[in-house]
C-alpha atoms as a PDB file:
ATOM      1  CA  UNK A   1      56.174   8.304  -4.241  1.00  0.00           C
ATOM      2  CA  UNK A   2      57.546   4.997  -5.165  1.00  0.00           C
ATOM      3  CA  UNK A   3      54.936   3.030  -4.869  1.00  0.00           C
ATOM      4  CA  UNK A   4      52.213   2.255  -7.753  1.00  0.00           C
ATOM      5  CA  UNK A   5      48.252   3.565  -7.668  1.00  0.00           C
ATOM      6  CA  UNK A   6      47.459   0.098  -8.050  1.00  0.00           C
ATOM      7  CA  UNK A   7      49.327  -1.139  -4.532  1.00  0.00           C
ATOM      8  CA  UNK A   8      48.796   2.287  -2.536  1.00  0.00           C
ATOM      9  CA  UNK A   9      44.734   1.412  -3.585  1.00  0.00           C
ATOM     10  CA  UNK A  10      44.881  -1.937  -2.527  1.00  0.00           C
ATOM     11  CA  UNK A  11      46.765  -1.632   0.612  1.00  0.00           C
ATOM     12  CA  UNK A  12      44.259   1.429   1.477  1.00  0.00           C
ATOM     13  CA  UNK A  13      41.007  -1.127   1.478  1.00  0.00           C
ATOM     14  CA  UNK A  14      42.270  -4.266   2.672  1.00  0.00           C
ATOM     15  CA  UNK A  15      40.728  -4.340   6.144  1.00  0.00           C
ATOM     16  CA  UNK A  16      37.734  -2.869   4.457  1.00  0.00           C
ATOM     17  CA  UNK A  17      37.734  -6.217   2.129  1.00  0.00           C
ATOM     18  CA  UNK A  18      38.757  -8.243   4.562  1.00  0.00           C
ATOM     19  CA  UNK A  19      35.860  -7.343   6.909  1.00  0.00           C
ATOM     20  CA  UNK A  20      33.259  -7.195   4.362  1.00  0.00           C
ATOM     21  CA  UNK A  21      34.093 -10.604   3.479  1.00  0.00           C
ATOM     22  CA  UNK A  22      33.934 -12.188   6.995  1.00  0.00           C
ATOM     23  CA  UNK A  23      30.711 -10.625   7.385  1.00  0.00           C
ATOM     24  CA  UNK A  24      29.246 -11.843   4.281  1.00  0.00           C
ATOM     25  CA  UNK A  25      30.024 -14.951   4.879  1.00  0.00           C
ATOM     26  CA  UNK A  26      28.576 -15.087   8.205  1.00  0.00           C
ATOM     27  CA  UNK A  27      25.277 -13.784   6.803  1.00  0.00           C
ATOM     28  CA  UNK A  28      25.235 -16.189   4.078  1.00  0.00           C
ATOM     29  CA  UNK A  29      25.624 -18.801   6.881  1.00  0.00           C
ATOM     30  CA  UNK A  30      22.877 -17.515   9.658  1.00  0.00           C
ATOM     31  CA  UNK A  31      20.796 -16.818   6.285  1.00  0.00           C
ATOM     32  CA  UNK A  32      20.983 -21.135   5.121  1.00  0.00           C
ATOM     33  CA  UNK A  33      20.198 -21.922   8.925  1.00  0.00           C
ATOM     34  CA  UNK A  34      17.047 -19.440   9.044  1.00  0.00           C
ATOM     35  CA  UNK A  35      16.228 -21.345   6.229  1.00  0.00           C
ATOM     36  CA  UNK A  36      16.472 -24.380   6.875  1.00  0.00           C
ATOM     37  CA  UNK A  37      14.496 -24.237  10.343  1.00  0.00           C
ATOM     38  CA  UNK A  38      11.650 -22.315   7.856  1.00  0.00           C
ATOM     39  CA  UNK A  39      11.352 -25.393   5.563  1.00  0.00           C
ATOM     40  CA  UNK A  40      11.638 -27.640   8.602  1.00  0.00           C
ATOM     41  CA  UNK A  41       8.459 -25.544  10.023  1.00  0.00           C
ATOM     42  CA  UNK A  42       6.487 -25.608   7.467  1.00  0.00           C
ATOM     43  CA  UNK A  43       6.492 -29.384   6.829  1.00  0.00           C
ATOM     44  CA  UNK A  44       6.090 -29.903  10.648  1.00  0.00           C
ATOM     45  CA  UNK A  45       3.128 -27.815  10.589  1.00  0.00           C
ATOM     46  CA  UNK A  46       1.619 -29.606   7.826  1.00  0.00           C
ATOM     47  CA  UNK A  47       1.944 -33.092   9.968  1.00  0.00           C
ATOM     48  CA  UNK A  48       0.871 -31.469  12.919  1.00  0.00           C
ATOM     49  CA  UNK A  49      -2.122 -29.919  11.051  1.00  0.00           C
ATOM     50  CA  UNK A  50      -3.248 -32.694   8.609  1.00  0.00           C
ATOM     51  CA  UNK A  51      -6.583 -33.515  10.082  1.00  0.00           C
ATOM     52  CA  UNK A  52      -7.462 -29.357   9.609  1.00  0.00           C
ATOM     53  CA  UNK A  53      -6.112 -29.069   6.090  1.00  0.00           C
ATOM     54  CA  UNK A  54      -7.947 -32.420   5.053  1.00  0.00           C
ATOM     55  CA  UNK A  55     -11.360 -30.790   6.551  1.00  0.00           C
ATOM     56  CA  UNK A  56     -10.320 -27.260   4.746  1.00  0.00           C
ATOM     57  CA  UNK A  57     -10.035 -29.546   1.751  1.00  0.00           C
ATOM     58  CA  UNK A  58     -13.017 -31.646   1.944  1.00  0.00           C
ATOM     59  CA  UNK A  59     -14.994 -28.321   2.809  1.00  0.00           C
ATOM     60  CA  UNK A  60     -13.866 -26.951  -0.873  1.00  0.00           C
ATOM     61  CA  UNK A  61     -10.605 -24.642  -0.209  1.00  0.00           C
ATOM     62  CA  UNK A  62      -8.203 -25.308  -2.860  1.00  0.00           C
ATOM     63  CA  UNK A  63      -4.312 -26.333  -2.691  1.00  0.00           C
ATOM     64  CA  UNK A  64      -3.446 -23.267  -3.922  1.00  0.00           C
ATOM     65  CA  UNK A  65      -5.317 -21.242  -1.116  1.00  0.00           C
ATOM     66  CA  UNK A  66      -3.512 -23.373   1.610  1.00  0.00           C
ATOM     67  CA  UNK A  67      -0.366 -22.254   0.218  1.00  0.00           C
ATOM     68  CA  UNK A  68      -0.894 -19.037   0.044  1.00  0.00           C
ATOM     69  CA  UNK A  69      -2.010 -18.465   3.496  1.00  0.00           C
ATOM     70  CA  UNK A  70       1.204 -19.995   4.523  1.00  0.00           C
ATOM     71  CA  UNK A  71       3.015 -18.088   2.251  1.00  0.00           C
ATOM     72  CA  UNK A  72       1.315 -14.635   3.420  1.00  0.00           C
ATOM     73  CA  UNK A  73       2.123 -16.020   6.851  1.00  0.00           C
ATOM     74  CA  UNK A  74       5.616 -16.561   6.543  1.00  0.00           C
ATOM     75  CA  UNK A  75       6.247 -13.193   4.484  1.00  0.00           C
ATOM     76  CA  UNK A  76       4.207 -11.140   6.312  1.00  0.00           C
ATOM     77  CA  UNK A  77       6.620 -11.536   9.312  1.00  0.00           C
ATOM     78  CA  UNK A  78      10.003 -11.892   6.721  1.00  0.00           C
ATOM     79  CA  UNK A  79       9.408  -8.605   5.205  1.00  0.00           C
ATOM     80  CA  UNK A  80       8.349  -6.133   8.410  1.00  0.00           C
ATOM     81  CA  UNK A  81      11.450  -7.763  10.068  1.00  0.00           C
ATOM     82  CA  UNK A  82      13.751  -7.935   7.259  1.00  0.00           C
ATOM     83  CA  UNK A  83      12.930  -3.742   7.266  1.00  0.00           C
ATOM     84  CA  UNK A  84      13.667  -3.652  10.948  1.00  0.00           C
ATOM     85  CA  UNK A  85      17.304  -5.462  10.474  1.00  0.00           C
ATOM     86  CA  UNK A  86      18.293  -3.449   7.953  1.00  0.00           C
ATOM     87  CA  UNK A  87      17.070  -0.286   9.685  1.00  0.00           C
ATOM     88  CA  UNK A  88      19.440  -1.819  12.913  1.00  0.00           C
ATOM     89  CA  UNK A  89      22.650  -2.123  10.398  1.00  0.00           C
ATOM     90  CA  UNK A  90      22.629   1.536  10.396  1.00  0.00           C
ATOM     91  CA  UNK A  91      22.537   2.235  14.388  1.00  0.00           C
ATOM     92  CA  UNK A  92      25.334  -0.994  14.494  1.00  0.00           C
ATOM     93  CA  UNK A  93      27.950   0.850  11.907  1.00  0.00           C
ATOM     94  CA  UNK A  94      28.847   3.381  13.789  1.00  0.00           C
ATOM     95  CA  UNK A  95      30.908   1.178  15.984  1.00  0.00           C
ATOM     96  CA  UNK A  96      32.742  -0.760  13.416  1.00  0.00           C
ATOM     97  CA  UNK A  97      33.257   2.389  11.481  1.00  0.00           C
ATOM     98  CA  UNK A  98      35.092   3.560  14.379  1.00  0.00           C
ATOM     99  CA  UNK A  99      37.164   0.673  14.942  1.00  0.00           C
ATOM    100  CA  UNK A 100      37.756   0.354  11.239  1.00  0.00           C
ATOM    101  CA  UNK A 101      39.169   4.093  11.297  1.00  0.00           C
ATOM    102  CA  UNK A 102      41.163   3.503  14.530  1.00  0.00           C
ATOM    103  CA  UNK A 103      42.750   0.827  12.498  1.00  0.00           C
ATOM    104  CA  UNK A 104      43.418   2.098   9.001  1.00  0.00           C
ATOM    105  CA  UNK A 105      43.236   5.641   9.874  1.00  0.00           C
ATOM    106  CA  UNK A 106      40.717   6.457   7.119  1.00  0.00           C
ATOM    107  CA  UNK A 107      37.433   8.057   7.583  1.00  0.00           C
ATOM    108  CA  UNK A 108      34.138   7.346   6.235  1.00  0.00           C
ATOM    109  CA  UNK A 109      31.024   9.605   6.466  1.00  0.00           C
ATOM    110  CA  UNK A 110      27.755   7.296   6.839  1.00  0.00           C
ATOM    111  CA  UNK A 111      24.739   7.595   4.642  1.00  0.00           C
ATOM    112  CA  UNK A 112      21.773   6.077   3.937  1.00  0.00           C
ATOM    113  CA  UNK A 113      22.149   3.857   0.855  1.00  0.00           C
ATOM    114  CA  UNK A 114      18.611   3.264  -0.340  1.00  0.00           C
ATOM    115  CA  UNK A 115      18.958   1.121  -3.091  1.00  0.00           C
ATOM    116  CA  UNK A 116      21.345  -1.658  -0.785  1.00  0.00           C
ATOM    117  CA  UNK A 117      18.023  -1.210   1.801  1.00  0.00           C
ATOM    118  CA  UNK A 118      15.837  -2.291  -0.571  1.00  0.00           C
ATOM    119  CA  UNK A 119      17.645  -5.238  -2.914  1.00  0.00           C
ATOM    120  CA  UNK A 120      17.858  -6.710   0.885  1.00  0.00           C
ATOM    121  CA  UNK A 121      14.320  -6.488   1.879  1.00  0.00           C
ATOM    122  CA  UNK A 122      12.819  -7.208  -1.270  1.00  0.00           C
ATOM    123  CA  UNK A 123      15.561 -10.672  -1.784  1.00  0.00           C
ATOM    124  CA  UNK A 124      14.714 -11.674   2.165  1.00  0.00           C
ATOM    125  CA  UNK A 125      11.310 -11.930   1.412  1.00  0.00           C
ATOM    126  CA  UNK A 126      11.350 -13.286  -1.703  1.00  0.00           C
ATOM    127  CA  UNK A 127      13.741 -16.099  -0.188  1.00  0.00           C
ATOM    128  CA  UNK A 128      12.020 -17.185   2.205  1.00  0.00           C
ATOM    129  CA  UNK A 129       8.350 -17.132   0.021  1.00  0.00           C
ATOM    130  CA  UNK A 130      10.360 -19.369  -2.152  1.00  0.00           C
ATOM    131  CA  UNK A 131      11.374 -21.467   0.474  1.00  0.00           C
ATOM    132  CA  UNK A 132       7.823 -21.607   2.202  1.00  0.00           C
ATOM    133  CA  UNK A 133       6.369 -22.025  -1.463  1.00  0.00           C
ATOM    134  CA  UNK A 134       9.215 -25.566  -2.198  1.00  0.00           C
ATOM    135  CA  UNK A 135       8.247 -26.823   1.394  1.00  0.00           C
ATOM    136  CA  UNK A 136       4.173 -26.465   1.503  1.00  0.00           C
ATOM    137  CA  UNK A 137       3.832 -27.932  -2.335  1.00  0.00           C
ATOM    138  CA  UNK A 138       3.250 -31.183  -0.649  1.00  0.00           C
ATOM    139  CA  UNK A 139      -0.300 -29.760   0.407  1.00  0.00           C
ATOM    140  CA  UNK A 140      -1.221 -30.530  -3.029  1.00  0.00           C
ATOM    141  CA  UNK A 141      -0.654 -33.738  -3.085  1.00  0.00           C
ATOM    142  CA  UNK A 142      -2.658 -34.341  -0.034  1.00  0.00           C
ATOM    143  CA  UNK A 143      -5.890 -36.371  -0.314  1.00  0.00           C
ATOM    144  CA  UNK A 144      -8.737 -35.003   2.134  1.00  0.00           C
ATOM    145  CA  UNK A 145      -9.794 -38.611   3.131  1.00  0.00           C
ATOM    146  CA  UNK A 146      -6.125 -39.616   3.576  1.00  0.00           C
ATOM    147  CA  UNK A 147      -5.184 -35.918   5.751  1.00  0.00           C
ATOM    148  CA  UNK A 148      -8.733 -36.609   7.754  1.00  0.00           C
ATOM    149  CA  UNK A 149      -7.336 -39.912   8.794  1.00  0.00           C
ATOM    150  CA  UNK A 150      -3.877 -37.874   9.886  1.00  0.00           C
ATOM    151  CA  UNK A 151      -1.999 -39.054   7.016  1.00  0.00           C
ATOM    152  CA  UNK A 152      -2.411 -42.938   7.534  1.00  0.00           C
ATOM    153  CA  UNK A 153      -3.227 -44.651   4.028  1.00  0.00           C
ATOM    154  CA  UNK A 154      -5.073 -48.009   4.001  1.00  0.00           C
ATOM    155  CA  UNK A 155      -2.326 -50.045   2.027  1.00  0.00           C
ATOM    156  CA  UNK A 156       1.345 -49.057   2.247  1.00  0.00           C
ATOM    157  CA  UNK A 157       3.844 -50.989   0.348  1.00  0.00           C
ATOM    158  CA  UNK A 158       7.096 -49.491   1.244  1.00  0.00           C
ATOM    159  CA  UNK A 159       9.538 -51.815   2.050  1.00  0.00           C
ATOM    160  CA  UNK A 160      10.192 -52.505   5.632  1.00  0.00           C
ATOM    161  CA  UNK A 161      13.581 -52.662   6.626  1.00  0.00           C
ATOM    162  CA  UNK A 162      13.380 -53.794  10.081  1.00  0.00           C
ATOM    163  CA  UNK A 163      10.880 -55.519  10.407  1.00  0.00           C
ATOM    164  CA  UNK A 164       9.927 -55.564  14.586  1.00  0.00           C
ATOM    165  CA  UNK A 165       8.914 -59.371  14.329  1.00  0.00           C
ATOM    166  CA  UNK A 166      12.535 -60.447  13.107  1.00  0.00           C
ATOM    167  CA  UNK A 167      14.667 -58.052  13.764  1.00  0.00           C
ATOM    168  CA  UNK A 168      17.663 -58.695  16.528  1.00  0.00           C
ATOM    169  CA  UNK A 169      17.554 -55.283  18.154  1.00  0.00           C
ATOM    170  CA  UNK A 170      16.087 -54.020  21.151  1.00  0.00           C
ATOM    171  CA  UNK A 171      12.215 -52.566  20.857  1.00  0.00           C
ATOM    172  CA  UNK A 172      13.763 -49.192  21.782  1.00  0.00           C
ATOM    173  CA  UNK A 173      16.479 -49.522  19.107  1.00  0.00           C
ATOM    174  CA  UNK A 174      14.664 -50.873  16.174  1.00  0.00           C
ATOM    175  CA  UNK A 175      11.688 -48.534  16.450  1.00  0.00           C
ATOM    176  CA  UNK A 176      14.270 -45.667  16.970  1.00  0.00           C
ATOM    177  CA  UNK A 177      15.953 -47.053  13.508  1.00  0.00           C
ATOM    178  CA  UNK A 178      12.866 -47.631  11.985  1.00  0.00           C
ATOM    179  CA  UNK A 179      11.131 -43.921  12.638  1.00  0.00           C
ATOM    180  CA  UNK A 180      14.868 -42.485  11.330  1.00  0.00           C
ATOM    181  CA  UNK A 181      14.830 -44.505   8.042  1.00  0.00           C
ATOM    182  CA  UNK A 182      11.070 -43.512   7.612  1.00  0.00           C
ATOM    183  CA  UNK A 183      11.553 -39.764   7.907  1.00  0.00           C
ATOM    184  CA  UNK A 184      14.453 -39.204   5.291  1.00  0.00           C
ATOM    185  CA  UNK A 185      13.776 -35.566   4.336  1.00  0.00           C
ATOM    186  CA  UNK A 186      13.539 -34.357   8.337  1.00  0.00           C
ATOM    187  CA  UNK A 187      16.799 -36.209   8.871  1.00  0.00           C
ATOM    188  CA  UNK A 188      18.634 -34.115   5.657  1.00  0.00           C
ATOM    189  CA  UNK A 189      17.005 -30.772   6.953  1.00  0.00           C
ATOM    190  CA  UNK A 190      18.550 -31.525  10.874  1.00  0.00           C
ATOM    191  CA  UNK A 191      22.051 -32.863   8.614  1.00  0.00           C
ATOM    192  CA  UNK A 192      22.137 -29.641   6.653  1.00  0.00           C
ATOM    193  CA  UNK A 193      21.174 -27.328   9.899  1.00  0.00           C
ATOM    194  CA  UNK A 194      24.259 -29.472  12.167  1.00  0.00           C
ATOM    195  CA  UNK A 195      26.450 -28.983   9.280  1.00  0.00           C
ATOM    196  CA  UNK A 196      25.879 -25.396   9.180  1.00  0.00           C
ATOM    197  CA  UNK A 197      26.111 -24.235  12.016  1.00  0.00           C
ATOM    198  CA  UNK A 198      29.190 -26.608  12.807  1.00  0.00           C
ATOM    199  CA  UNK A 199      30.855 -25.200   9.549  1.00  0.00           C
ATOM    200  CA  UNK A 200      29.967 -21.386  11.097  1.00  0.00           C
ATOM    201  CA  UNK A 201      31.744 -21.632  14.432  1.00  0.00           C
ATOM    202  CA  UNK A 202      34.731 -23.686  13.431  1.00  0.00           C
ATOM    203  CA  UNK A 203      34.975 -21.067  11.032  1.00  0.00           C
ATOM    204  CA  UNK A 204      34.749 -18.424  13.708  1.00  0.00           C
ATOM    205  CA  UNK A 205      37.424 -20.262  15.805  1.00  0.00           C
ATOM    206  CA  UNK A 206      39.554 -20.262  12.353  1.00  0.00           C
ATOM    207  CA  UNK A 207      39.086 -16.714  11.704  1.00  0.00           C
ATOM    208  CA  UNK A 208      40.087 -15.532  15.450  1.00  0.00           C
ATOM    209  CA  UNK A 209      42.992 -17.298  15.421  1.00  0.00           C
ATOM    210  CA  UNK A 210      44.458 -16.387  12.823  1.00  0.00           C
ATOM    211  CA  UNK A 211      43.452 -12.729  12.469  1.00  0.00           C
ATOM    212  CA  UNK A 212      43.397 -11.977  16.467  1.00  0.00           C
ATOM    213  CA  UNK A 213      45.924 -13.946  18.148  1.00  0.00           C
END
């Protein structure tokens, strides 16, 4: 009787917020990762592949073609699965509807939400077909004599910073150094994927320590 609507509202829902939260976050995190390790697929199947894609190239298949087989690759497994997950929340709720009720002592009646189920399908699958689309561009830049030869050109002029015939390290250590500075954007996707996932489980730890114990 004394309180206000205002506090008796917020008090009601604030497990409710403070779980929806947490879990958002969490998806937000596994959802970078997944997409990271997409990019990072793409562009190693491109190296891997470089002497096919030259000879699809050469034989008259476009850039445009070669990216959208990847991209009909790639969301053609994102969007059945995407379905499947979303489908799984529903079996999954139950539980933490029950333990949500055991803790606030109010109840909730599930139902299907159809318009949640498909924002989430439709903006899976159109995340990762933009990520598959950033990653594979490079396809179109790809010359079919320079892909035949796997990707070596005839004249480089980058600048060598260790050079193997001066340098003081070890063979093991300077061609180690010298394949790391050479592959800059694999080194920022494995940087990005380690700080990730380190940022998810210290958050984790964070969130059961305060909250549980």
């Amino acid at each position: 009787v004394s309180n206000s609507y205002e506090l008796v509202t917020s008090s009601r829902y604030i497990s409710q917020m403070i779980c929806t939260s947490i879990v958002s976050a969490m998806a937000c995190f596994i959802a970078l990762i997944a997409l990271v390790v997409i990019s990072s697929n793409v562009i190693n199947y491109i190296q891997e592949n470089m002497h096919n894609l030259g000879a699809l190239k050469a034989m008259g298949y476009t850039s445009r073609q070669l990216v959208e087989s990847l991209l009909l690759q790639f969301s053609g497994v994102a969007l059945p699965v995407s379905c499947l997950g979303a489908a799984a929340a529903y079996g999954i709720f139950p539980m933490i509807n029950n333990m949500m009720i055991s803790q606030t002592g109010i109840p909730y009646k599930m139902h299907f939400l159809s318009m949640p189920y498909v924002i989430t399908i439709c903006l899976l699958t159109l995340i990762v077909s933009l990520v598959v689309w950033l990653s594979a561009r490079r396809i179109e830049n790809l010359e079919p004599i320079t892909a035949l030869r796997q990707g070596i050109r005839t004249h480089s002029f980058a600048k060598s910073y260790i050079p193997l015939e001066r340098t003081r390290f070890s063979l093991t250590a300077a061609l180690g150094l010298k394949a790391g500075l050479s592959q800059r954007k694999q080194n920022i996707v494995t940087a990005i994927t380690v700080l990730v996932l380190s940022l998810f489980i210290v958050f984790s730890g964070l969130m059961r320590e305060n909250m549980i114990v």
